[in-house]
Structures are given as structure tokens and as C-alpha cells.
Protein backbone atom coordinates (compact mmCIF):
# COMPACT_ATOMS: atom_id res chain seq x y z
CA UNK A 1 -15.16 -14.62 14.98
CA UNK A 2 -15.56 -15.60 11.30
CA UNK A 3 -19.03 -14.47 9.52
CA UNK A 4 -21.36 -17.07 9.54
CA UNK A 5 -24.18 -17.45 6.55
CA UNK A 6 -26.69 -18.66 8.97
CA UNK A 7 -26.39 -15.83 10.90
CA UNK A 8 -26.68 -12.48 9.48
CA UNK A 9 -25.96 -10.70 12.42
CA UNK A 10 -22.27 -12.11 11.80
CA UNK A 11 -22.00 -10.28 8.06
CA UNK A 12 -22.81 -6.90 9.59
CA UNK A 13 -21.22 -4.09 10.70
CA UNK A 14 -21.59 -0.42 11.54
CA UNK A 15 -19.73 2.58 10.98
CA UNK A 16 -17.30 4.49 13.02
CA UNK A 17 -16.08 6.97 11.06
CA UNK A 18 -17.12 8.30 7.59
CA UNK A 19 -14.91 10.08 5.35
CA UNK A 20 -16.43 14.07 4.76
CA UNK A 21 -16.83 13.34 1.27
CA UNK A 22 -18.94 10.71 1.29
CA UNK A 23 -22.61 11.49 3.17
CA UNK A 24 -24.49 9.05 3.31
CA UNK A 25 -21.63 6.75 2.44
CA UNK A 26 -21.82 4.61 -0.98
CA UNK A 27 -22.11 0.97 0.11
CA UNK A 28 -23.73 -0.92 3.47
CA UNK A 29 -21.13 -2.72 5.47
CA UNK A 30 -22.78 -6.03 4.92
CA UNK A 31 -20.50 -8.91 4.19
CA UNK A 32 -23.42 -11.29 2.41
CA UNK A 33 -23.58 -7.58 -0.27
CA UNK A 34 -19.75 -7.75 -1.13
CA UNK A 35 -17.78 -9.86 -3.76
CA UNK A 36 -14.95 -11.71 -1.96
CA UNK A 37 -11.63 -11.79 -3.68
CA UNK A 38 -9.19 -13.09 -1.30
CA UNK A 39 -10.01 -15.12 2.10
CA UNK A 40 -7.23 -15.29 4.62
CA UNK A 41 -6.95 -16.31 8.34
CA UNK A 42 -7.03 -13.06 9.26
CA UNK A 43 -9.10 -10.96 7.09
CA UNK A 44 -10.89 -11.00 3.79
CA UNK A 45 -10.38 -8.39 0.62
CA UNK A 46 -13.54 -7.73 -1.21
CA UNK A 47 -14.85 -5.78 -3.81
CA UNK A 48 -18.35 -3.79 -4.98
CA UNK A 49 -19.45 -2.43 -7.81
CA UNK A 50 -21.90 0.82 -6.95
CA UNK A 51 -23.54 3.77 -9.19
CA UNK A 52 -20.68 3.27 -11.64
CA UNK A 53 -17.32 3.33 -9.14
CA UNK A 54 -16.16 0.37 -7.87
CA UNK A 55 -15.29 -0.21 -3.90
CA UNK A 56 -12.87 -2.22 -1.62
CA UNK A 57 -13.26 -3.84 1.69
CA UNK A 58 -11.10 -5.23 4.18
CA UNK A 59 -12.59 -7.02 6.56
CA UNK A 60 -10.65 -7.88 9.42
CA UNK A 61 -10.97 -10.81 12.55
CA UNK A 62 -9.37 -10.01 15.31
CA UNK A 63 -9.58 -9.24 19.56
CA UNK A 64 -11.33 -6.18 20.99
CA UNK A 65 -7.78 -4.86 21.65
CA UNK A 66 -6.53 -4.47 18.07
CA UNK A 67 -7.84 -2.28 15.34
CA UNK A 68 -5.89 -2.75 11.87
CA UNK A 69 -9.04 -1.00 10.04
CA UNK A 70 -8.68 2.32 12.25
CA UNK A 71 -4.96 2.17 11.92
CA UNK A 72 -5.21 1.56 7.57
CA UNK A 73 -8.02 4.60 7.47
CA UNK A 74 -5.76 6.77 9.48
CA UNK A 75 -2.83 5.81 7.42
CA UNK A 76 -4.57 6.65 4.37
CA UNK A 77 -5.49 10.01 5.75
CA UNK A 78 -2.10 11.02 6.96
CA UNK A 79 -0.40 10.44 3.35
CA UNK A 80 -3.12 12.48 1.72
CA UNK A 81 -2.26 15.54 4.26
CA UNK A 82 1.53 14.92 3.30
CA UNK A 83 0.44 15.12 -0.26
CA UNK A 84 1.43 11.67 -1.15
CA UNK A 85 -1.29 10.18 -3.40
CA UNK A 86 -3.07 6.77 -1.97
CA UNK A 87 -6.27 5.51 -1.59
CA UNK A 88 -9.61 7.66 -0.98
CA UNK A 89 -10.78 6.14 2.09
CA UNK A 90 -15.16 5.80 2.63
CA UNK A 91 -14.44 5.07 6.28
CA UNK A 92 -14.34 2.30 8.99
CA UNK A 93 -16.37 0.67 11.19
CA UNK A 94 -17.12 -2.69 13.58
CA UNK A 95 -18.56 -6.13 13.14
CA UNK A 96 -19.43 -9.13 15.61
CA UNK A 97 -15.66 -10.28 14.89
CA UNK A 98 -13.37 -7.41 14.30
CA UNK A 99 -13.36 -4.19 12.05
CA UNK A 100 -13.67 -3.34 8.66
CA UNK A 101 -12.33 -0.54 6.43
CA UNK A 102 -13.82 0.73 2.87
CA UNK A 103 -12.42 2.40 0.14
CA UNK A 104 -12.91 3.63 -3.19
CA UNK A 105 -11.54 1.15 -5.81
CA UNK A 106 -7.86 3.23 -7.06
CA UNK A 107 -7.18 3.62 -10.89
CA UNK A 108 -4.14 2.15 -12.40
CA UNK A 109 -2.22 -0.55 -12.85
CA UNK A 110 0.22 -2.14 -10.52
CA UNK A 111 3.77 -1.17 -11.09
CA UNK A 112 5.03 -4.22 -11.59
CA UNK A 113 3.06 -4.61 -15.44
CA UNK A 114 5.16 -1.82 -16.46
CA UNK A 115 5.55 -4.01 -19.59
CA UNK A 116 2.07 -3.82 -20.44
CA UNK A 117 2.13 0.26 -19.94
CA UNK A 118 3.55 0.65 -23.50
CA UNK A 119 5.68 3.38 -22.09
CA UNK A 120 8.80 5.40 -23.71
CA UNK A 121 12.04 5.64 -21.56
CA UNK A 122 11.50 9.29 -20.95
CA UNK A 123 8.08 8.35 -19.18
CA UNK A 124 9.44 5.54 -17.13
CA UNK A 125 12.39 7.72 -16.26
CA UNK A 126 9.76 10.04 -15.40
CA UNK A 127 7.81 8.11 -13.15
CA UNK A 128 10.40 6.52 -11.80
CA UNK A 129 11.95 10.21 -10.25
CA UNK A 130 8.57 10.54 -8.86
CA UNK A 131 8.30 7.43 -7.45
CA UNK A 132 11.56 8.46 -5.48
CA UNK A 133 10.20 12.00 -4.68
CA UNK A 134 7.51 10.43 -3.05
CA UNK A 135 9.43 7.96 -1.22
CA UNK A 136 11.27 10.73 0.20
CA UNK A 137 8.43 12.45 1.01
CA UNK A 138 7.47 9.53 2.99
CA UNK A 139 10.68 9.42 4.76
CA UNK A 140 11.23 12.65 5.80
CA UNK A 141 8.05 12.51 7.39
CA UNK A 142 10.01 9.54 9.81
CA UNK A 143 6.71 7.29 8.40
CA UNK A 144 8.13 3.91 6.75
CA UNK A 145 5.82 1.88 4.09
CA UNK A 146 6.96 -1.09 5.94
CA UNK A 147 5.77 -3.42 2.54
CA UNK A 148 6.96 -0.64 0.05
CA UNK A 149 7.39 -2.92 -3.69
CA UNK A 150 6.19 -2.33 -7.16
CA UNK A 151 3.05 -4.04 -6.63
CA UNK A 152 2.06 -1.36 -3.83
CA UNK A 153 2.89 1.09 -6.43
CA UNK A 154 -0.22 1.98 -9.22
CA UNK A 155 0.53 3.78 -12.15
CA UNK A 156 -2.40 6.17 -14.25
CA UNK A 157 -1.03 8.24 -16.84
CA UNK A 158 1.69 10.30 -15.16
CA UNK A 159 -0.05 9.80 -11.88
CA UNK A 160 1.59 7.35 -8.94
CA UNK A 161 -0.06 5.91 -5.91
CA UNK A 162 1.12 4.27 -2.69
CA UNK A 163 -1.25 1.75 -1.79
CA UNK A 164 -1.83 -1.11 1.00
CA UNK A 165 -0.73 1.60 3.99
CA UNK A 166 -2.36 -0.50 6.57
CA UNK A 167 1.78 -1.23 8.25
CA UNK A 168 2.63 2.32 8.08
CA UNK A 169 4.56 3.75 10.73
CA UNK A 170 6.59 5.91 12.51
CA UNK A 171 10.59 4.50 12.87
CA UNK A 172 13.70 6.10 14.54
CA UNK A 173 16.38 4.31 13.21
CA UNK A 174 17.63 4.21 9.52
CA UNK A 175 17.36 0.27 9.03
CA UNK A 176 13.65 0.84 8.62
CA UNK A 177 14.49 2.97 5.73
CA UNK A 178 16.72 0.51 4.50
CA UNK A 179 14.58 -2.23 4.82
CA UNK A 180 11.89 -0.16 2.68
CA UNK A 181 14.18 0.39 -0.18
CA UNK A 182 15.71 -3.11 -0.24
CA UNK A 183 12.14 -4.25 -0.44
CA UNK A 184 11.12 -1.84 -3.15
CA UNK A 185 14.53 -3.03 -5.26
CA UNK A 186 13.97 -6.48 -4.95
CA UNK A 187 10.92 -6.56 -6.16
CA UNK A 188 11.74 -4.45 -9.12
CA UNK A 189 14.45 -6.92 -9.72
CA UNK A 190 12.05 -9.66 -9.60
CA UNK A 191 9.84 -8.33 -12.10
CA UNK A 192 12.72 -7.74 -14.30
CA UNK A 193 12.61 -3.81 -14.28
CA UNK A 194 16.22 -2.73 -15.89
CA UNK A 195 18.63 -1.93 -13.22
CA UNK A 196 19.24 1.70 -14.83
CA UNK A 197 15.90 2.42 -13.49
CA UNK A 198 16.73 1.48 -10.22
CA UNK A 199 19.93 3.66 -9.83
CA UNK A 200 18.10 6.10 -11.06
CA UNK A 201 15.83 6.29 -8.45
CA UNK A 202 18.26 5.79 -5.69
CA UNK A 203 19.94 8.90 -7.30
CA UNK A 204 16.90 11.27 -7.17
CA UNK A 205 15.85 10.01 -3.70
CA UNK A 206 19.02 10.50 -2.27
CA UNK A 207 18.93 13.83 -4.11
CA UNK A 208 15.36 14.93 -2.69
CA UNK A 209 15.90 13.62 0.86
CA UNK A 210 16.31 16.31 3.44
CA UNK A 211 17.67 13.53 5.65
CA UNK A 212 21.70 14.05 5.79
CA UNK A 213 22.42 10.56 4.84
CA UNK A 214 25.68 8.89 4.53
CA UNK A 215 25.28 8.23 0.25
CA UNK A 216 27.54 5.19 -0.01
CA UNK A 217 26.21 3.36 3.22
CA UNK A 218 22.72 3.62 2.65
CA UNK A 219 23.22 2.20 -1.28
CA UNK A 220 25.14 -0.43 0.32
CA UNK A 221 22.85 -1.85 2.94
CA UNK A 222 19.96 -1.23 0.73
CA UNK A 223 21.32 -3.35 -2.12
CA UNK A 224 22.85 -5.97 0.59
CA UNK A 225 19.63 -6.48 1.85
CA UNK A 226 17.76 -6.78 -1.37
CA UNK A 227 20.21 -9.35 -2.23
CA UNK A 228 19.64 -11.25 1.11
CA UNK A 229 15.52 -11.47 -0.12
CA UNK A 230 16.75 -12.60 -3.18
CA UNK A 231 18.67 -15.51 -2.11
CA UNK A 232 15.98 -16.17 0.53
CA UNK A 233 13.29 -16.51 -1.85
CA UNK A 234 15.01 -18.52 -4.32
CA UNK A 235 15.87 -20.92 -1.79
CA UNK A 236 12.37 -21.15 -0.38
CA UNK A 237 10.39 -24.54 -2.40
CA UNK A 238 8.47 -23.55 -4.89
């Protein structure tokens, strides 16, 4: 159920689960307090600004048998124990209609305005290897992204971040890993990133993976299906 402004008791939820660092936790998990960005059928993305740091919400509608909030918070946690930099999670919780999740608002800049970055060609190659040491990391944990692109990517300094974990999961078969790094070209072809910078990070993933992978047939179906978005997309209407 959707929150309604004549009822209150609609906008609020409580918490489940608070991350250690944050007692008592920074912001109420009141809908009518929080900035909406982005309204969609099923959730809403909103934003706070408290004591100086700035907060995200997602605040999902759903049945009592799904929990996308618990499954985003636990996602978040997981990458942070594989030491894969992501979002710093506040914690979760339930409302009348679903479940939320909070977290703290992550520096950077999407990957995708690598334009605007200013940077030199050593520090994109640079962040571009660890872009693919992370992504192995990832993998070789048998967890796939599952929306893995350059605008999931945030870039501070020399600093990367995986972001918007909530479809993270476990796989067993190698198309999933395929299917992340098709994803992760395309859109890097879409934004116009140089396609030096793309073999390049094939190369050091491949390179980093502990995963004995055939070389040749994982370029190939990841570039094949990149290529299938493209043509997809391009034929979809404006």
C-alpha cells in the first residue's frame, strides 16, 4: 500500500535492524521528513540532508512475503566483508506497505561523467584496473552485480564504489558472469568511454580472476552480448 498524506500512519516505519555504527541512528523513518527524488510503481528513492551528511532512502511497496530492503542491506554488508567498497548502510526497517532501507549518501561521481573528472590517462588506466580487480573480487566470490554499468560505478579521487547492490546474488553458471560484463561494456560504449579502456579491463580481470576461465570464450560472449543490448536499444523508439 502506497503512503497516504492523510494518514500519517502510512509515512511511517520502524526499524529492524541498525547498522553498529550508527546508535541512535541519524534520521526517523518518516516518509512526510524525506525529499523524494524518484517515484516508481514499486518503490520511491529519497534523499535527507542531516547534521551536515546527506542520506538515502528506498522505500519499497510490496507483499508480506518479499523483502528487497533486507536483501539490499545484506548485500551491502556482504561486499564490505569481501572488501569491495559500496554503500555504508544506516539500516532497514517496515512500514504499513512494505520495507524501507537507509543509507548514508556515497561520495563521487558516477562513472559514466568520466569526462567531467578532468583525469590523465594514467589515472583512468588506473581506475579502470581497479575497477576490474574489484569485479573479480566480486566474481570469485560466485556473487554477480546482476545491473553492473558505469553508472553503478562512483568515482572519488582514486577511490571506486559499487553501488545499487539491491539484485546481488549468488550464480552457478558462467552466463551470469557474462551477462555482468556485457552489461558493464555496453554501457561504457554508450557513454563513449574509448574502447582501449575497455580491453584493458578485460585484460586485468581476466588476469586477477582465480576462476580458470576459457580467455577467448568469455571475451567473445561478453562482447556478443554487449552488442545484442546495443542493437536492442537502438531499435527500441525513442
Amino acid at each position: 500500500m502506497k503512503p497516504n498524506p492523510e494518514n500519517p500512519e502510512r509515512t511511517r516505519g520502524s526499524w529492524e535492524e541498525i547498522h553498529p555504527r550508527f546508535s541512535p541512528p541519524p534520521v526517523e523513518p518518516d516518509l512526510s521528513l524525506w525529499s523524494v527524488e524518484k517515484a516508481r510503481s514499486t518503490h520511491l528513492n529519497c534523499r535527507m540532508a542531516q547534521g551536515g551528511q546527506t542520506y538515502f532512502l528506498k522505500w519499497f511497496f510490496h507483499g508480506p512475503w518479499k523483502n528487497p530492503a533486507r536483501k539490499e542491506w545484506d548485500n551491502a554488508r556482504r561486499l564490505d566483508e569481501l572488501g569491495i567498497p559500496t554503500v555504508v548502510p544506516v539500516g532497514w526497517g517496515r512500514h504499513p506497505g512494505g520495507t524501507f532501507v537507509a543509507f548514508e549518501a556515497s561520495p563521487g561521481v558516477p562513472a559514466s561523467s568520466w569526462r567531467s573528472l578532468g583525469l590523465s590517462s594514467r589515472q583512468l588506466s588506473g581506475l579502470t584496473a581497479e575497477l576490474a580487480r574489484l569485479v573479480a573480487r566480486l566474481h570469485d566470490s560466485r556473487l554477480c552485480h546482476k545491473d553492473l554499468n558505469v553508472y553503478h560505478v562512483l568515482v572519488q579521487g582514486e577511490t571506486l564504489r559499487l553501488i545499487d547492490v539491491g539484485r546481488v546474488a549468488p550464480f552457478l553458471r558462467r552466463r551470469w558472469v557474462v551477462k555482468d560484463l556485457a552489461s558493464l561494456l555496453h554501457s561504457a560504449w554508450r557513454e563513449g568511454i574509448p574502447p582501449c579502456w575497455a580491453r584493458l579491463f578485460l585484460r586485468v580481470y581476466l588476469a586477477e580472476s582465480g576462476r580458470k576461465w576459457s580467455r577467448r570464450r568469455l571475451l567473445r560472449a561478453a562482447q556478443a552480448k554487449a552488442r545484442r543490448y546495443w542493437k536492442h536499444n537502438r531499435a527500441e523508439p525513442a
